[in-house]
Every structure is written in C-alpha cells, then in structure tokens.
Protein backbone atom coordinates (compact mmCIF):
# COMPACT_ATOMS: atom_id res chain seq x y z
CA UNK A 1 0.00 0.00 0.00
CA UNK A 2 2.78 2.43 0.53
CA UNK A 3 3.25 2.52 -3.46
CA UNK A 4 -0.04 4.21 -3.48
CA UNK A 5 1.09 7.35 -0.77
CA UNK A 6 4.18 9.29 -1.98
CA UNK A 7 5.20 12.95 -3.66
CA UNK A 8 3.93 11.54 -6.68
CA UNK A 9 0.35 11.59 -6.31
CA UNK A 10 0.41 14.93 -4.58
CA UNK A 11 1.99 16.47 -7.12
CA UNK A 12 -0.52 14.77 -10.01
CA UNK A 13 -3.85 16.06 -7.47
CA UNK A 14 -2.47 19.26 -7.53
CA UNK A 15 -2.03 19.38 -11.51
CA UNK A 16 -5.45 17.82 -12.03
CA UNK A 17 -7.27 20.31 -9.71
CA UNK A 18 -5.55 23.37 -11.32
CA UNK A 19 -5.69 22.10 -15.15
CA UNK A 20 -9.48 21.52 -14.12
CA UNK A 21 -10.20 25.03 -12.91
CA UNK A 22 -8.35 26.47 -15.46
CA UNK A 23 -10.16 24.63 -18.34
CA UNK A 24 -13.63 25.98 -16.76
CA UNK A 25 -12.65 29.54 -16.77
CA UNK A 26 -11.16 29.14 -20.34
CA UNK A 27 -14.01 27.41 -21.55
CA UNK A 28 -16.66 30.21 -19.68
CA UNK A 29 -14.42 32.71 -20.95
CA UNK A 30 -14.96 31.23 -24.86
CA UNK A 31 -18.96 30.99 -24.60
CA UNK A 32 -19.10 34.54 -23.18
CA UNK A 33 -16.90 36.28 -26.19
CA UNK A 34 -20.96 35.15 -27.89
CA UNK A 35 -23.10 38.13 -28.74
CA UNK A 36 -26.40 38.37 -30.10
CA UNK A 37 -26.26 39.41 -34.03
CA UNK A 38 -27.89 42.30 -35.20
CA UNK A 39 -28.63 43.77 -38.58
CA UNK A 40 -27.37 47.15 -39.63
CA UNK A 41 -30.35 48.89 -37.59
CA UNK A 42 -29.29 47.68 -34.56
CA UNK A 43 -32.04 45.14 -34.57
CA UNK A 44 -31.71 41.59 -33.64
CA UNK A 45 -30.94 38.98 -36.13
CA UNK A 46 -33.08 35.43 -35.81
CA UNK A 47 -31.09 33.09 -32.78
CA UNK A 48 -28.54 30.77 -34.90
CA UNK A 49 -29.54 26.85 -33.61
CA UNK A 50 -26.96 23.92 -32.95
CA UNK A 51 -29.01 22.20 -35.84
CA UNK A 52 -30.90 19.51 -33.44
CA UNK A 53 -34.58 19.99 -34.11
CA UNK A 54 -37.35 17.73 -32.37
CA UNK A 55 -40.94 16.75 -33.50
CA UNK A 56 -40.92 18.61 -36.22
CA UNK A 57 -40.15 22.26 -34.76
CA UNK A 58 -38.37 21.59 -31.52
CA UNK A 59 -35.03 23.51 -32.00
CA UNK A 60 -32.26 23.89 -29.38
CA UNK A 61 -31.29 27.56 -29.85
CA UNK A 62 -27.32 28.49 -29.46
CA UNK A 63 -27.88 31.71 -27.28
CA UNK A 64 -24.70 32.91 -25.62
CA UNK A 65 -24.89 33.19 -21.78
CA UNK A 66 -26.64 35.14 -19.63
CA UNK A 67 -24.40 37.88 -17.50
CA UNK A 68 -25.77 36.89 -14.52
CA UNK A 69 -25.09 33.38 -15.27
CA UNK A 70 -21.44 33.85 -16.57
CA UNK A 71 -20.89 36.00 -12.96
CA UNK A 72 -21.81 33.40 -10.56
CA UNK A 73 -19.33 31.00 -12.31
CA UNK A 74 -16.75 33.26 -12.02
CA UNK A 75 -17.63 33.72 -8.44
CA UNK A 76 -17.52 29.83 -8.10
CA UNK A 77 -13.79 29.71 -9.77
CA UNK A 78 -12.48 32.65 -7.60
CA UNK A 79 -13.69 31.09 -4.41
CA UNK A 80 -12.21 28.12 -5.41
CA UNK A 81 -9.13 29.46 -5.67
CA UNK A 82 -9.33 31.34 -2.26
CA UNK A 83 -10.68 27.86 -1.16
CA UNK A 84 -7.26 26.08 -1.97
CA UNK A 85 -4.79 28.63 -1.35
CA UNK A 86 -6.35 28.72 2.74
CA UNK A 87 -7.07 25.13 2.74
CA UNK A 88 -5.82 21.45 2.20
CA UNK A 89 -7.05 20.81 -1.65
CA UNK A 90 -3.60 20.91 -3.85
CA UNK A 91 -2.05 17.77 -3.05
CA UNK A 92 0.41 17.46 -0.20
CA UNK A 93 0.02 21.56 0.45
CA UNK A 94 -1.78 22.42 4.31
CA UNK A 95 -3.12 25.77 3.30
CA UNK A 96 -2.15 29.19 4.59
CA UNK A 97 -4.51 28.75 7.33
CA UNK A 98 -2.75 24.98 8.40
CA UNK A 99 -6.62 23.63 9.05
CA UNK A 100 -6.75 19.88 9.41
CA UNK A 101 -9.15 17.53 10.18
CA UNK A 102 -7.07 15.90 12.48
CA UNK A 103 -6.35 18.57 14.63
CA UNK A 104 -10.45 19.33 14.87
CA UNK A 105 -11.09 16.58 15.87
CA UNK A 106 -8.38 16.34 18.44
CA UNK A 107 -9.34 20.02 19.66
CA UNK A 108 -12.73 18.98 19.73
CA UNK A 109 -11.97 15.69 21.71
CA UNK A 110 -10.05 18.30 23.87
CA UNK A 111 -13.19 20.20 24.33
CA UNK A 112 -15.27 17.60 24.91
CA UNK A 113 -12.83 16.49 27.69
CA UNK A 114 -13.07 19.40 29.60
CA UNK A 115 -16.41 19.96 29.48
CA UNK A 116 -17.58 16.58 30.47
CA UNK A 117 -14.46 15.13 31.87
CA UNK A 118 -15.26 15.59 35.56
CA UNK A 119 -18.77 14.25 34.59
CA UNK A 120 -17.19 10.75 33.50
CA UNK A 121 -14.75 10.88 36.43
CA UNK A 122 -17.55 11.32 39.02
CA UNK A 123 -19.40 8.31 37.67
CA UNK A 124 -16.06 6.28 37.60
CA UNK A 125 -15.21 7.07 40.93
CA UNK A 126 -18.31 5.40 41.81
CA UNK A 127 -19.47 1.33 42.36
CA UNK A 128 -21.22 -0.20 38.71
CA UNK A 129 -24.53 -0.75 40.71
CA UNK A 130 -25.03 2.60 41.92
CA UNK A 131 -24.10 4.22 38.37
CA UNK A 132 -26.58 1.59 36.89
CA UNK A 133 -29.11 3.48 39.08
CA UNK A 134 -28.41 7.29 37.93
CA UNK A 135 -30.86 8.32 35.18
CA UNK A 136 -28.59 10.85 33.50
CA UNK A 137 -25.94 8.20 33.99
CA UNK A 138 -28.21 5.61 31.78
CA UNK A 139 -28.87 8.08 29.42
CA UNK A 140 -25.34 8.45 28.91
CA UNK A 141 -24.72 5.04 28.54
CA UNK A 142 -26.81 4.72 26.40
CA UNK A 143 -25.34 6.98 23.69
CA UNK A 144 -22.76 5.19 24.19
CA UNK A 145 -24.02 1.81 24.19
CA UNK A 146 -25.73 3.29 20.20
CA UNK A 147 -22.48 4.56 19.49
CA UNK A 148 -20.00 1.60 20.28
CA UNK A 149 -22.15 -1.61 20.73
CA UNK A 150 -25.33 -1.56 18.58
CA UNK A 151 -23.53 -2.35 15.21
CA UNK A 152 -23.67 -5.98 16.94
CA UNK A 153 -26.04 -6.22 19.62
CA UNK A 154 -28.77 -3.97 18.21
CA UNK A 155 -30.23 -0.81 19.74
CA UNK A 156 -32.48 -2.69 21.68
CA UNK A 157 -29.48 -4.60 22.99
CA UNK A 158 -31.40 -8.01 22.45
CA UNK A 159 -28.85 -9.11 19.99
CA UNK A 160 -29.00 -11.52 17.15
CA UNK A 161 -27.94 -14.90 15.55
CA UNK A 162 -24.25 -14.80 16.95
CA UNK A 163 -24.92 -12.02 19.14
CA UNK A 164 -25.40 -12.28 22.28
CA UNK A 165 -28.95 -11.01 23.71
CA UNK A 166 -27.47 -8.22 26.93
CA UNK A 167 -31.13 -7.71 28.53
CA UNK A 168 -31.81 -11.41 29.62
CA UNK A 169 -29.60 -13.42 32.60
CA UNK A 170 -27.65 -15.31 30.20
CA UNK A 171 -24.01 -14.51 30.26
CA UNK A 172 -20.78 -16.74 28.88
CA UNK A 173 -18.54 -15.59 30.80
CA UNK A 174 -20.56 -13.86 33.53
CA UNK A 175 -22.96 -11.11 34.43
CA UNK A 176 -21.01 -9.72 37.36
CA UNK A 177 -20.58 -5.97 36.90
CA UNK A 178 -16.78 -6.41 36.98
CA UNK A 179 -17.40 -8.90 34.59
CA UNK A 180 -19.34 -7.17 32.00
CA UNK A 181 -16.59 -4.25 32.42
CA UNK A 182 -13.77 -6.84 31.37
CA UNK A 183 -15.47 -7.94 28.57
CA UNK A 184 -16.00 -4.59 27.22
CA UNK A 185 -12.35 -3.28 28.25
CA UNK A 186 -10.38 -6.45 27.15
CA UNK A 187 -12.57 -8.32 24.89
CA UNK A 188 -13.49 -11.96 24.20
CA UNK A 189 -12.84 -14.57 21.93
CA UNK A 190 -14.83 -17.67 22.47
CA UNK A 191 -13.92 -20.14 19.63
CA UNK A 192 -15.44 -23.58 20.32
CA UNK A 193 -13.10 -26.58 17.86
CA UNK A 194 -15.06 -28.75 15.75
CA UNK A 195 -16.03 -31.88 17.56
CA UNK A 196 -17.42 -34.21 15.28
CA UNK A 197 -13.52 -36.16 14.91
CA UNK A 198 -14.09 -36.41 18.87
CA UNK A 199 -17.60 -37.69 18.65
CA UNK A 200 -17.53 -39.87 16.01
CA UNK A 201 -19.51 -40.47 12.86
CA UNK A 202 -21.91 -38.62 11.38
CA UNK A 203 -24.73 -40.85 13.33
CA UNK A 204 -23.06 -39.83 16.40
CA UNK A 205 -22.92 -35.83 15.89
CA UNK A 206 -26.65 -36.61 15.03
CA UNK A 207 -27.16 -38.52 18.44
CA UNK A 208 -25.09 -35.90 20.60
CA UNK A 209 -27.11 -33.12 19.05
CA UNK A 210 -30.43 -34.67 20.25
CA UNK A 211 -28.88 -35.37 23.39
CA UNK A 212 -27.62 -31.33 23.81
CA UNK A 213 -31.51 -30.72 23.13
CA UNK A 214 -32.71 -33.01 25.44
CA UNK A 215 -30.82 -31.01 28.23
CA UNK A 216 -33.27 -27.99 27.62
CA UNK A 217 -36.48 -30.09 26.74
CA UNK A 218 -36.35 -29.06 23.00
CA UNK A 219 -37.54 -30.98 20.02
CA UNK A 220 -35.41 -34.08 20.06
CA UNK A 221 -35.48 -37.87 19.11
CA UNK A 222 -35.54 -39.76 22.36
CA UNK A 223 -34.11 -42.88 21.41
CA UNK A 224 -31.08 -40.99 19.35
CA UNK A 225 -30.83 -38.43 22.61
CA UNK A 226 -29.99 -41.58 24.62
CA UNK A 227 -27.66 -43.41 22.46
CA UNK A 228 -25.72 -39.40 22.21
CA UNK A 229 -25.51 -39.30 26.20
CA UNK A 230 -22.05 -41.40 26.34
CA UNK A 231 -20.65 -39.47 23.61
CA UNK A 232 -21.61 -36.56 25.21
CA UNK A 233 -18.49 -37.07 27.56
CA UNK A 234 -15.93 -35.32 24.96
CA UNK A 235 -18.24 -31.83 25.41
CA UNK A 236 -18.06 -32.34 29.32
CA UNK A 237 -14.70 -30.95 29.64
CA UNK A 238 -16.13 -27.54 28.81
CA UNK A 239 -19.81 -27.57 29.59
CA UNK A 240 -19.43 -30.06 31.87
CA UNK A 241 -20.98 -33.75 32.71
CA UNK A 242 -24.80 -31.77 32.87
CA UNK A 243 -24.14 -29.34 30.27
CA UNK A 244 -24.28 -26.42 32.49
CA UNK A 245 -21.55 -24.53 31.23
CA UNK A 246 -18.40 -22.89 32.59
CA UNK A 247 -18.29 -18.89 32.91
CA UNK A 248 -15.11 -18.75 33.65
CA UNK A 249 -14.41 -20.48 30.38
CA UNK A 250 -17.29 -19.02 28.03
CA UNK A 251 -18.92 -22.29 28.05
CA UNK A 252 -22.61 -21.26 27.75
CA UNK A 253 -25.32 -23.53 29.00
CA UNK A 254 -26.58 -26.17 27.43
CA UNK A 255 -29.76 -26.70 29.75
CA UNK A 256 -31.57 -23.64 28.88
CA UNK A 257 -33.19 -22.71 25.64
CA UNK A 258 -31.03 -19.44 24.63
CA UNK A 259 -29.10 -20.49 21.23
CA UNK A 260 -26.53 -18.11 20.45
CA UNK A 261 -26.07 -19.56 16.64
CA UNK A 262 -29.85 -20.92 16.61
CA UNK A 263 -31.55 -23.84 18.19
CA UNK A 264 -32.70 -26.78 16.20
CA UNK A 265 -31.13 -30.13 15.17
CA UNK A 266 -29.40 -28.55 11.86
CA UNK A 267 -27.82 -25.47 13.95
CA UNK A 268 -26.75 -27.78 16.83
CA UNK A 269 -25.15 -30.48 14.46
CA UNK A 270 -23.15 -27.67 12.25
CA UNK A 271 -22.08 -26.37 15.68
CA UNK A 272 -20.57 -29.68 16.72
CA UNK A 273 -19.42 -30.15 12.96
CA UNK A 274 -17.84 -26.96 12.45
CA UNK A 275 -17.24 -25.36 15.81
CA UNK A 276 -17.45 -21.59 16.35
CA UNK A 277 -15.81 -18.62 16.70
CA UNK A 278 -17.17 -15.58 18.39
CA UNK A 279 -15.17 -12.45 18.50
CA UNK A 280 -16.14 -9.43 20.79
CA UNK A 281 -13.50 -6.22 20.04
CA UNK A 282 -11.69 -4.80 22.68
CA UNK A 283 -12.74 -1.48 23.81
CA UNK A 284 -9.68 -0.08 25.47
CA UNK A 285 -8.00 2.13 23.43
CA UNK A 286 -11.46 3.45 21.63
CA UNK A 287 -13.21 4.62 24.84
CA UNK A 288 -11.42 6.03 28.34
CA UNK A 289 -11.73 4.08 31.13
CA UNK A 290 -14.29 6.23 32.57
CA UNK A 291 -16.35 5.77 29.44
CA UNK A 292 -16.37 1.99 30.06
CA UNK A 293 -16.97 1.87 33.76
CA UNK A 294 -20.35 3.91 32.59
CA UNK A 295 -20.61 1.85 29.54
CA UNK A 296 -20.47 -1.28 31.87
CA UNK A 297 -22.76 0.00 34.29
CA UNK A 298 -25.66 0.85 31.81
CA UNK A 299 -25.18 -2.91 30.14
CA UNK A 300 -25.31 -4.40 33.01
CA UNK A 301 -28.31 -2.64 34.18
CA UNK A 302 -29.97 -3.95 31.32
CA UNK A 303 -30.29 -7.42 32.30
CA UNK A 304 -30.37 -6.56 36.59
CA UNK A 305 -33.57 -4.33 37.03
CA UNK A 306 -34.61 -6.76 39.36
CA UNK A 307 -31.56 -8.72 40.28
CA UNK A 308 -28.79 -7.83 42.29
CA UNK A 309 -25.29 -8.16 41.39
CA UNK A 310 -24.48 -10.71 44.90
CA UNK A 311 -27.27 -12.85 43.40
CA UNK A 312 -25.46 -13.21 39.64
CA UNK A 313 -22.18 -13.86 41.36
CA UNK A 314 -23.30 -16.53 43.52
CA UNK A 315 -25.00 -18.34 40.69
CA UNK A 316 -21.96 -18.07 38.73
CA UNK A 317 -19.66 -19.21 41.64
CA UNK A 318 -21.66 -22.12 42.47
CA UNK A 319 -21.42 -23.22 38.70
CA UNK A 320 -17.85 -22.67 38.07
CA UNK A 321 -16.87 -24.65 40.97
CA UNK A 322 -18.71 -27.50 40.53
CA UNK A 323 -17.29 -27.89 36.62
CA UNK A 324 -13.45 -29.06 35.55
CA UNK A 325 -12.02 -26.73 33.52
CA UNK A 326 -11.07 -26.83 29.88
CA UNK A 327 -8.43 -24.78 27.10
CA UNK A 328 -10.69 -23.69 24.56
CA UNK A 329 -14.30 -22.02 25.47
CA UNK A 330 -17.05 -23.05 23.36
CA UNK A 331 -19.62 -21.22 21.77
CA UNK A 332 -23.54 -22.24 21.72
C-alpha cells in the first residue's frame, strides 16, 4: 500500500485540480466572447440553432450566456481558488490557514474532555450498581451503548444470531458488573473446535445433538438423545458432565433454551461439525476508562432491574466450581 502514498500523487492532485479550474474559466471565458447578431439597424438577427430539431419544430437555440449566469461561475472559480490557497485541496500543500481535520477533531476531543471530563470521572469514581441506578448516567450510557455496541447487539441490545442477547440473565462468561466491564475493556474470543472427529460419525454428531436438546427439553429424538448421552463425555470438559456450562471459560449452558447460533437439530449439528468462533473487540484504546466503567454499568443494568449483582455472582460461583475446567471455550 505504501506505493499508493508518496510525492507523486500529490503532485498529479495538484495538476489535475488546477488544469481543471483552469479549463472551466477558459471554456466560460470562450462561450461569453458570444453576442447576439444584429442587422445594420441595430435590430436583432433570428437566434442561430446547434441544428438539433425535435418533432418537427423543436429547435435547441445556441444563445450565448446570460451575465448573470457567466458571474456566478466566475464567483464559483475565484472562491475556489481562495478555497485552496487557505485550505488542504492541492495535493500534499496544508493551506495558509494549516486547518486539518485531524487537529479538529483532536481540539474537539479536547473540548469535549473538559467539558464533560469531571462528569465521566464522578461516575467512575463510583461502584457499577449505583451508576446503573443514575438516570442521567443511563442516558449516557446509552449513547454510548448506540455509538460503540449496537452495530452488533442492536439498539435494543437483544442481539441476534451470533450475538449475544445483553437484557436477559444469560451470560458466557458472567454477568457480574466487573465482569461485563472486562469484557467490554479487554474483549473476548470464544472459539469452540469442531467436535465431530471427537464424537464420532456422522450418526453420532446426530445422536449428541439430540442429546444437547434433550438437556433444555427441546424438540429431540428420544431414542437418538440416549444413544448421544455417552458421547456426550468429549463436550463435558467444557460444559461439563450436565451441560451447564463454565463462565469462567465461556462455556454457555446447554440446559436452557437461549441459542446463540440458533436452536434446532441442523444449527446444533453444524455447531458440533464446524465449531465456532465468536469475537467481541476490545474497547480499550477506543473509549477512556471512565467511558467503560459507565458503559459497563448501563449494560449491566440492562439485564439486573430486578436482580442484584451478589445474586449473579453466587450463581456463577456455584457453577464454576462444581465444573473441571477446559483450554478452549465453546460457543452455543
């Protein structure tokens, strides 16, 4: 890519840009030498035509250009040429006035930082739960939340196919408020491998499917559900012997009936087929640290209305310790 940024192609902008404006105000200049023709008693003689006539007598008159006309194009070409000699526009040249966009920005991020700074720090210096709590710290959030988060989880926050749903009580790796704040700050990457080598043959991925929907009382073929339960032991390691998952691994649950990637036989099998891999971006680096303890705060709200943050914890506790762990976090 660096063939395509050197002197070069600064140099060729600023030839095309001036060769451009040049060749309007020579070819405006040409059309307005035009004058109307008149006879020897000063009166005008009929309008010449460019010779394309139309149903019969339709003619397309060559009238030179009105004044008014011709000044408001000049006016165009001389701002245009104020326009580049103050501004970027001519290649590598900054302009007499040395605008950027880059430094707007910045000065406006500067602005912004002063003006709302001690806003953000207030809120950070605070605990998750109470900032969850703070109207104008939800409504902040949740320009944030639109701003950073939506692309993937929707403005409702209720996610998609492959996105996770942030209103309900389901979490991968965890619904604690420090948790949610990691996730946003450092990221995740949940990749469950493809199991069917582990499993078997293709009868077997069938069986173990039925068996994973058995666990949440979905649709499933009894008879193929049981003969899946002792294959079932090379998922354990991650979602453990009663498919309850592992937060601490991003093992999601297997006994409840949120599907990340889609319930069903077909979605279950291509999961243990193919595996998955889930990527969430990290955050740090894009928004302050303030901005994510809010962000954080407002997500997790979402899904605790009602729920406290001692209760999440202890359910997650309880589930991670009774589970082995496992190297690579699947994905439901």
């Amino acid at each position: 890519m660096a063939d395509f940024f050197n002197e070069w192609w600064g140099i060729w902008i600023t030839i095309l840009v001036v060769v451009s404006i040049a060749g309007c105000a020579l070819l405006l200049w040409s059309q307005s030498k035009m004058k109307v023709k008149v006879d020897a008693d000063g009166k005008p003689l009929p309008v010449e035509t460019t010779g394309h006539v139309w149903d019969g007598d339709l003619m397309e008159h060559n009238n030179p250009l009105p004044r008014w006309w011709s000044v408001m194009f000049y006016a165009t070409i001389v701002f245009g040429v104020a326009y580049l000699v103050l501004f970027p526009g001519l290649g590598s040249n900054q302009g007499k006035l040395g605008w950027s966009s880059t430094q707007e920005y910045q000065d406006e991020m500067k602005a912004g930082e002063k003006q709302y700074g001690p806003l953000f720090n207030k809120y950070a210096a605070m605990d998750i739960k109470e900032v969850a709590k703070d109207p104008q710290a939800k409504a902040i959030g949740e320009r944030l939340f639109l701003n950073s988060c939506a692309q993937c989880h929707g403005s409702d926050a209720q996610g998609s196919k492959g996105f996770p749903n942030l209103t309900d009580q389901d979490w991968l790796y965890g619904g604690a408020p420090d948790t949610v704040k990691a996730s946003i700050r450092d990221g995740r990457n949940g990749m469950m491998p493809p199991m069917a080598a582990a499993v078997g043959s293709d009868d077997d991925v069938r069986n173990v499917a039925n068996f994973v929907l058995s666990l949440s009382n979905s649709a499933h073929d009894p008879i193929k559900a049981a003969l899946g339960k002792s294959k079932f032991a090379a998922c354990a390691a991650c979602h453990g012997p009663e498919g309850k998952g592992n937060p601490a691994l991003g093992a999601p649950n297997l006994t409840d009936k949120v599907w990340l990637h889609g319930g069903g036989i077909d979605n279950v099998m291509e999961t243990i087929n193919k595996g998955r891999n889930g990527r969430m971006p990290a955050h740090t680096g894009i928004l302050s640290e303030a901005k994510i303890h809010l962000l954080a705060a407002y997500v997790w709200g979402l899904s605790n209305s009602g729920a406290s943050a001692a209760q999440v914890t202890a359910e997650e506790t309880k589930v991670a310790n009774s589970l082995t762990s496992a190297s690579a976090p699947p994905q439901k």
